[in-house]
C-alpha atoms as a PDB file:
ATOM      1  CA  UNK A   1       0.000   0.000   0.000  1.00  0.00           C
ATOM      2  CA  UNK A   2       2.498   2.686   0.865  1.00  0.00           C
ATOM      3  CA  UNK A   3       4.447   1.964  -2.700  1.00  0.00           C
ATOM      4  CA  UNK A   4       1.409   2.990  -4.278  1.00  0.00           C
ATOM      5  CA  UNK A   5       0.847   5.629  -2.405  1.00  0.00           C
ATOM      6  CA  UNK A   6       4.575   6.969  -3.546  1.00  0.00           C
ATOM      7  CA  UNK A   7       4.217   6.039  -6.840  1.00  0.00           C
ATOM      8  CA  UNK A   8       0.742   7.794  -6.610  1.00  0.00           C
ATOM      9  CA  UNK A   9       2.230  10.863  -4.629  1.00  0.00           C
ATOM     10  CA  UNK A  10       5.415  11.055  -6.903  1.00  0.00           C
ATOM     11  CA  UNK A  11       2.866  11.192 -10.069  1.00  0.00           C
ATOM     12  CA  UNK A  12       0.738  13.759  -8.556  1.00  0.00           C
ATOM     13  CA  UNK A  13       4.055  16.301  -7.385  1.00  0.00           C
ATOM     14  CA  UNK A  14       5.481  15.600 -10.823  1.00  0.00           C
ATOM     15  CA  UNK A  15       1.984  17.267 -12.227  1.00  0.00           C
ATOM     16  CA  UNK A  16       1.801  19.818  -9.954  1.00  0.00           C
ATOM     17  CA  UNK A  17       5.728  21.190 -10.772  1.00  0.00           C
ATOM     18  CA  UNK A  18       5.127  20.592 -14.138  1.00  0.00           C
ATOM     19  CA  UNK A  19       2.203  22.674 -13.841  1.00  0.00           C
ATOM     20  CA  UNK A  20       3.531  24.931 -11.421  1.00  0.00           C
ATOM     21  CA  UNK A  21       6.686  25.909 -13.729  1.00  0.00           C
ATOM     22  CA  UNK A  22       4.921  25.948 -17.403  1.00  0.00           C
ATOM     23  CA  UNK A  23       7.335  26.360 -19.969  1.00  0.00           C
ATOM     24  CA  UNK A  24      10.357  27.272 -17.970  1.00  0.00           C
ATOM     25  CA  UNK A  25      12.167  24.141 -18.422  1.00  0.00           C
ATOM     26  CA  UNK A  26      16.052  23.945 -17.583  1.00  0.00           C
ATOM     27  CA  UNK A  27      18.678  21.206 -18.210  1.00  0.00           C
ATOM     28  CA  UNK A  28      22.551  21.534 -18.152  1.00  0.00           C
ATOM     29  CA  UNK A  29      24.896  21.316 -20.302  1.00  0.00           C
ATOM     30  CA  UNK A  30      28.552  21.533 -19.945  1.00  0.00           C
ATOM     31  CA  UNK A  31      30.756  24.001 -21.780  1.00  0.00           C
ATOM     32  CA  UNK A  32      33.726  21.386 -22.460  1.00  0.00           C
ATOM     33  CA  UNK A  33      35.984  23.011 -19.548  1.00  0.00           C
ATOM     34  CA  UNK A  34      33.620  20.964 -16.909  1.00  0.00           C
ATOM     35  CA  UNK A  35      31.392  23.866 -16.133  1.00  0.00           C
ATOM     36  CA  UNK A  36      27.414  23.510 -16.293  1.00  0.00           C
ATOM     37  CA  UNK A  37      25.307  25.788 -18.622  1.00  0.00           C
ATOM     38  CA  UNK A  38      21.499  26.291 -17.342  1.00  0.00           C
ATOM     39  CA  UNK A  39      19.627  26.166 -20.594  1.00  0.00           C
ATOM     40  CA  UNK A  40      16.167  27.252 -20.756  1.00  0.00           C
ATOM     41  CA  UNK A  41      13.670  24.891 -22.832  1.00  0.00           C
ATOM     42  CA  UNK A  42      11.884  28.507 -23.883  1.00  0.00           C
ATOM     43  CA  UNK A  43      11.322  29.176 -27.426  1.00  0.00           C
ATOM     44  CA  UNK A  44      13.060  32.407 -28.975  1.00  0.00           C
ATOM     45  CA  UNK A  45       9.684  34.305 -28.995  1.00  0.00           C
ATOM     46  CA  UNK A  46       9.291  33.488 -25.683  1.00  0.00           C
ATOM     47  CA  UNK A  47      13.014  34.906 -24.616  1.00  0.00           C
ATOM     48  CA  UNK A  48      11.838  37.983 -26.814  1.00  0.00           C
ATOM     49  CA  UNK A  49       8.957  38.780 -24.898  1.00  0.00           C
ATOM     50  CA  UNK A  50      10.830  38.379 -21.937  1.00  0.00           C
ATOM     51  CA  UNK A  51      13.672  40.360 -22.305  1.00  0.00           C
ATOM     52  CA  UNK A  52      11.860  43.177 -24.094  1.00  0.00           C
ATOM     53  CA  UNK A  53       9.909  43.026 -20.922  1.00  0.00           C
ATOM     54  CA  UNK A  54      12.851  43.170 -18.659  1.00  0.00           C
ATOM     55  CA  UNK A  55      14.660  46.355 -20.899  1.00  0.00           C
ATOM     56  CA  UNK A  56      11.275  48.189 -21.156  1.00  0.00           C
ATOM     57  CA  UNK A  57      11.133  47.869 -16.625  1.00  0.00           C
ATOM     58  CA  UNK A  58      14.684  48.775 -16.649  1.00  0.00           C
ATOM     59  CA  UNK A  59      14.518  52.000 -18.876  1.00  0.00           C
ATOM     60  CA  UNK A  60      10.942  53.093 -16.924  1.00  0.00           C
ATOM     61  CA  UNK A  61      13.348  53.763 -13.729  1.00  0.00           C
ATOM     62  CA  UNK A  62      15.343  56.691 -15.438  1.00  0.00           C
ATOM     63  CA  UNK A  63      13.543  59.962 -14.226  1.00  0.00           C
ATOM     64  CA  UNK A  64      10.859  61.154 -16.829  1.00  0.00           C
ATOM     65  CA  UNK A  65      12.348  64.746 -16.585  1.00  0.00           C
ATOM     66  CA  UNK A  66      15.664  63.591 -17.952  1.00  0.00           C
ATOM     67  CA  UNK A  67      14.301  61.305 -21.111  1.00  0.00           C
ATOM     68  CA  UNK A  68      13.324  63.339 -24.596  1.00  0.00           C
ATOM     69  CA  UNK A  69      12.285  59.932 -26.413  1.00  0.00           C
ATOM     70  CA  UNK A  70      12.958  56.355 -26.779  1.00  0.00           C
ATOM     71  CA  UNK A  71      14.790  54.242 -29.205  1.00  0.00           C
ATOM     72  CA  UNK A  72      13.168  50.389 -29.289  1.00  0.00           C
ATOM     73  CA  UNK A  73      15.338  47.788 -31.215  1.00  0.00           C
ATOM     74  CA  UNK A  74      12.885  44.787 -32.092  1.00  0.00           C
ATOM     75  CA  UNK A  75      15.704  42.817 -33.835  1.00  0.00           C
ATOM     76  CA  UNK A  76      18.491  41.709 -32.133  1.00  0.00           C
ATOM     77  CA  UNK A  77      20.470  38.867 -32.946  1.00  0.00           C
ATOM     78  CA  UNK A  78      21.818  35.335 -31.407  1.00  0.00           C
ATOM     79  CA  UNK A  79      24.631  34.133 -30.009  1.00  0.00           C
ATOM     80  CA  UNK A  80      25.953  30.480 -29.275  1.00  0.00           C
ATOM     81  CA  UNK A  81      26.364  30.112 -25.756  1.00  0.00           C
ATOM     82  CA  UNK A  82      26.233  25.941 -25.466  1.00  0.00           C
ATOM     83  CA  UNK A  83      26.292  23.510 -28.179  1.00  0.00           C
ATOM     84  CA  UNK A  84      22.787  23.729 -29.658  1.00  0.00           C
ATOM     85  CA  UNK A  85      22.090  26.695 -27.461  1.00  0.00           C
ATOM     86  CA  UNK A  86      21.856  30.510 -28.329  1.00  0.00           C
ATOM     87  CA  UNK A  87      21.436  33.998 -26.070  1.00  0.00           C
ATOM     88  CA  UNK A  88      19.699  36.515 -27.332  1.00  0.00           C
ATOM     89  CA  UNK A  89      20.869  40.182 -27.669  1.00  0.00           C
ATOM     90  CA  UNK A  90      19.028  43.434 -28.127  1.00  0.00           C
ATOM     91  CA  UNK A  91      18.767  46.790 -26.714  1.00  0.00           C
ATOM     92  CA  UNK A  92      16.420  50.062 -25.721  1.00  0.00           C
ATOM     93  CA  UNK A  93      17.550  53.187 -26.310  1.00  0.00           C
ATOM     94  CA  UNK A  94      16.225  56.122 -24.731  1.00  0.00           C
ATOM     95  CA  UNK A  95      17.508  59.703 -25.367  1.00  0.00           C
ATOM     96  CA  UNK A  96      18.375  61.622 -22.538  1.00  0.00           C
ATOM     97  CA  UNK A  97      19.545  65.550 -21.730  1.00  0.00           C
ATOM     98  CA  UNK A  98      21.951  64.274 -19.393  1.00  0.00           C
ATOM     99  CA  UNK A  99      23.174  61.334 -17.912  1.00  0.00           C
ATOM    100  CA  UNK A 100      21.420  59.584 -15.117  1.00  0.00           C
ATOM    101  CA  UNK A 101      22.839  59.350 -11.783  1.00  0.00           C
ATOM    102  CA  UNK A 102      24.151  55.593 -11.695  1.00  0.00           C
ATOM    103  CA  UNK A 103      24.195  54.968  -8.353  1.00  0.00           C
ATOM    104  CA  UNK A 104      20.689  56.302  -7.488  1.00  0.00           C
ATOM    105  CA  UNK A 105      19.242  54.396 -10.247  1.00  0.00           C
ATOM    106  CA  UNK A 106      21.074  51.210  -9.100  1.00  0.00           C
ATOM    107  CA  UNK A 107      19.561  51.700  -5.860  1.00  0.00           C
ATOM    108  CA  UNK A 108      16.138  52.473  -7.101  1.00  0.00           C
ATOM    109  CA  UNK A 109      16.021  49.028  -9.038  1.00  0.00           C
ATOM    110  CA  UNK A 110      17.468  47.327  -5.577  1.00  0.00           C
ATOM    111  CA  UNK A 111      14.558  49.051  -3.447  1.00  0.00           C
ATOM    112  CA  UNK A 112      11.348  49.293  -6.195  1.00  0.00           C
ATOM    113  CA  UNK A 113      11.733  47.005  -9.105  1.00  0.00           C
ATOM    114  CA  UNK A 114       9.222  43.726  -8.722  1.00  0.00           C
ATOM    115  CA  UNK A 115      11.972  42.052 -10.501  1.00  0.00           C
ATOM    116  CA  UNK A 116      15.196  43.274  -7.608  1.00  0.00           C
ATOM    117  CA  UNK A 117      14.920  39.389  -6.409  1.00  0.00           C
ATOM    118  CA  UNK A 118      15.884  37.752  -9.651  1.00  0.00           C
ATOM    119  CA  UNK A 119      18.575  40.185 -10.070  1.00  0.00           C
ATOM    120  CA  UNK A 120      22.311  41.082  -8.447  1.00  0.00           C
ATOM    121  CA  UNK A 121      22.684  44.720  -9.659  1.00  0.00           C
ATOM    122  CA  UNK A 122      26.146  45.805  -9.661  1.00  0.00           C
ATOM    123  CA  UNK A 123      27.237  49.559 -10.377  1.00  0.00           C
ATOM    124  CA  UNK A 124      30.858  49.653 -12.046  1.00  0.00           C
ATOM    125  CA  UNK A 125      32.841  51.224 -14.501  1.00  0.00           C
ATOM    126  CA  UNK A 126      33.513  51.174 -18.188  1.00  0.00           C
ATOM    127  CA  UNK A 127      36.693  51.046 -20.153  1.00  0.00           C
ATOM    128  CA  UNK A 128      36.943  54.533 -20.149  1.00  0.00           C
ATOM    129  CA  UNK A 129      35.830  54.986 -16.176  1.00  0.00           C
ATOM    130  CA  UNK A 130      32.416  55.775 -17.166  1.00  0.00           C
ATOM    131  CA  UNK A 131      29.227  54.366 -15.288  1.00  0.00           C
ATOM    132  CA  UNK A 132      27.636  51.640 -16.262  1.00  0.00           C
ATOM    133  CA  UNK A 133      24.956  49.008 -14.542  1.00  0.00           C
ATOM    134  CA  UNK A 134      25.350  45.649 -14.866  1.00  0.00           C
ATOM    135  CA  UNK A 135      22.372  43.498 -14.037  1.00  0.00           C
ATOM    136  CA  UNK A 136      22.836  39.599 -13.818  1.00  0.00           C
ATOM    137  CA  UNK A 137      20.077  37.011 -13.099  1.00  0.00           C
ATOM    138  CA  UNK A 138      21.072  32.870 -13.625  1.00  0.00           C
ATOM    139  CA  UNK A 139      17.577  32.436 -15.022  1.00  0.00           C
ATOM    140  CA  UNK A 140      17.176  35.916 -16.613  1.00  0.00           C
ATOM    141  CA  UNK A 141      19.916  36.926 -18.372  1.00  0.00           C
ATOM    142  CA  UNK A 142      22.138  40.192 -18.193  1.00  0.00           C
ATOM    143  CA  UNK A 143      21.367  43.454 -18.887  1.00  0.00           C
ATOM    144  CA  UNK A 144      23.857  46.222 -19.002  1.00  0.00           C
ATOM    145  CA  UNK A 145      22.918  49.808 -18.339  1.00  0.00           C
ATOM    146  CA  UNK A 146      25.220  52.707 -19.398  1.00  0.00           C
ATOM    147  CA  UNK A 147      25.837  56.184 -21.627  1.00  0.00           C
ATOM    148  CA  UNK A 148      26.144  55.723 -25.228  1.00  0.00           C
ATOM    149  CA  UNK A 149      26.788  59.395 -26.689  1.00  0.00           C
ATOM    150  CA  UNK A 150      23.613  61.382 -25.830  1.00  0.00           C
ATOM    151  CA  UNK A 151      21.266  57.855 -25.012  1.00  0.00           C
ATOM    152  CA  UNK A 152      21.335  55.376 -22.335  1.00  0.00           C
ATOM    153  CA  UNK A 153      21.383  52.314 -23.362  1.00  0.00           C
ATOM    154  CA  UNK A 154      19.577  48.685 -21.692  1.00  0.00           C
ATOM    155  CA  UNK A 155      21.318  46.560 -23.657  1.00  0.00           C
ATOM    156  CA  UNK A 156      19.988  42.345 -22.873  1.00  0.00           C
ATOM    157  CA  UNK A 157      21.338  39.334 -23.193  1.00  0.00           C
ATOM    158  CA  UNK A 158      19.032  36.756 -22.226  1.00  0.00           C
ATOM    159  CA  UNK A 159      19.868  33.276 -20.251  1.00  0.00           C
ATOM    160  CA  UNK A 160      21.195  30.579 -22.836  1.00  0.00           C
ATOM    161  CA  UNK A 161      18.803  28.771 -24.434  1.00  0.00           C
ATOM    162  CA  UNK A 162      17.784  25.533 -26.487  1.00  0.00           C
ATOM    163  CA  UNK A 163      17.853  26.902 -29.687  1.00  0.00           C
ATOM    164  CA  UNK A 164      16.102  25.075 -32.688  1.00  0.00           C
ATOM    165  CA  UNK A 165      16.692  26.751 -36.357  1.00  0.00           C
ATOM    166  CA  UNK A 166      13.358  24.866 -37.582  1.00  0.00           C
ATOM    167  CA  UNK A 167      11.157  26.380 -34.746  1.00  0.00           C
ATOM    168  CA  UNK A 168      13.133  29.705 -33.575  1.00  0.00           C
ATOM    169  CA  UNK A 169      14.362  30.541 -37.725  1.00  0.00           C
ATOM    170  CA  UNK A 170      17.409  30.704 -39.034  1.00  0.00           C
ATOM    171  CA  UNK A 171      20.088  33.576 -38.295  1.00  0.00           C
ATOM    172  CA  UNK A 172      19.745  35.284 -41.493  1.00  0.00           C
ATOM    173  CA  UNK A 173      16.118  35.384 -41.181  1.00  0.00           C
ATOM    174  CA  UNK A 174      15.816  36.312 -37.542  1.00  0.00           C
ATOM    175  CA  UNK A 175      18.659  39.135 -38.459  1.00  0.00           C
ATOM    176  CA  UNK A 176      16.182  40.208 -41.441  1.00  0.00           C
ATOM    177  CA  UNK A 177      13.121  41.184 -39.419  1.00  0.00           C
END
């Protein structure tokens, strides 16, 4: 009785995490030097939405008074991160008078954004000493924040995942749209 009660309560957690997690999958991969890759089992449009998402809540922290427009990419492009794994890249752009103070907006995303748990959010410098944010999430991807010319720039790379040509299209026509 009690192995069928396992086997009955293993069936009925595997539902409810399966359930419970939707299309988040993960497995590992290593990288040939022994260390694991997490790969998410999203598709490419779902990484889009996501990490349009994630630039659009990161760009909505710069004070209103300082931005005079915004600058959307929708294409991006892909880059191999596992064998038969990709990340994707893209950026927001939003034109500013001045440049935002770094170290106030860091700490606004650490206090107010519903996404500050997911997140380590490190303020550092450039090559050239200037400011730049540099978010990092295992399951998320990274996002860097920082001045390019007279716009600040979110620029994403999402978490690494299971990339399929066939389902997710091919480079050239993803770097098309």
């Amino acid at each position: 009785m009690r192995a069928a009660w396992t086997a009955g309560g293993a069936a009925i957690l595997a539902v409810v995490l399966t359930a419970s997690l939707g299309g988040c999958s993960w497995r590992q991969a290593s990288n040939g030097a022994g260390a694991r890759t997490q790969i998410s089992q999203q598709t490419l449009a779902e990484i889009r939405v996501v990490v349009k998402e994630i630039e659009r809540e990161v760009a909505a922290f710069v004070p209103p008074d300082l931005v005079t427009g915004e600058v959307e990419s929708t294409s991006g492009s892909l880059t191999g991160c596992s064998p038969g794994a990709a990340s994707w890249g893209s950026h927001t752009a939003l034109p500013v008078s001045r440049p935002p103070a770094f170290r106030e907006l860091a700490d606004d995303l650490r206090e107010h954004w519903s996404r500050a748990g997911d997140f380590d959010v490190e303020l550092t410098e450039g090559s050239t000493g200037e400011p730049r944010l540099i978010l990092r999430s295992p399951v998320l991807g990274n996002y860097y924040v920082e001045m390019i010319e007279e716009f600040l720039q979110v620029a994403s790379f999402s978490t690494c995942f299971a990339y399929d040509a066939e389902r997710d299209g091919y480079d050239w026509e993803i770097g098309a749209e």
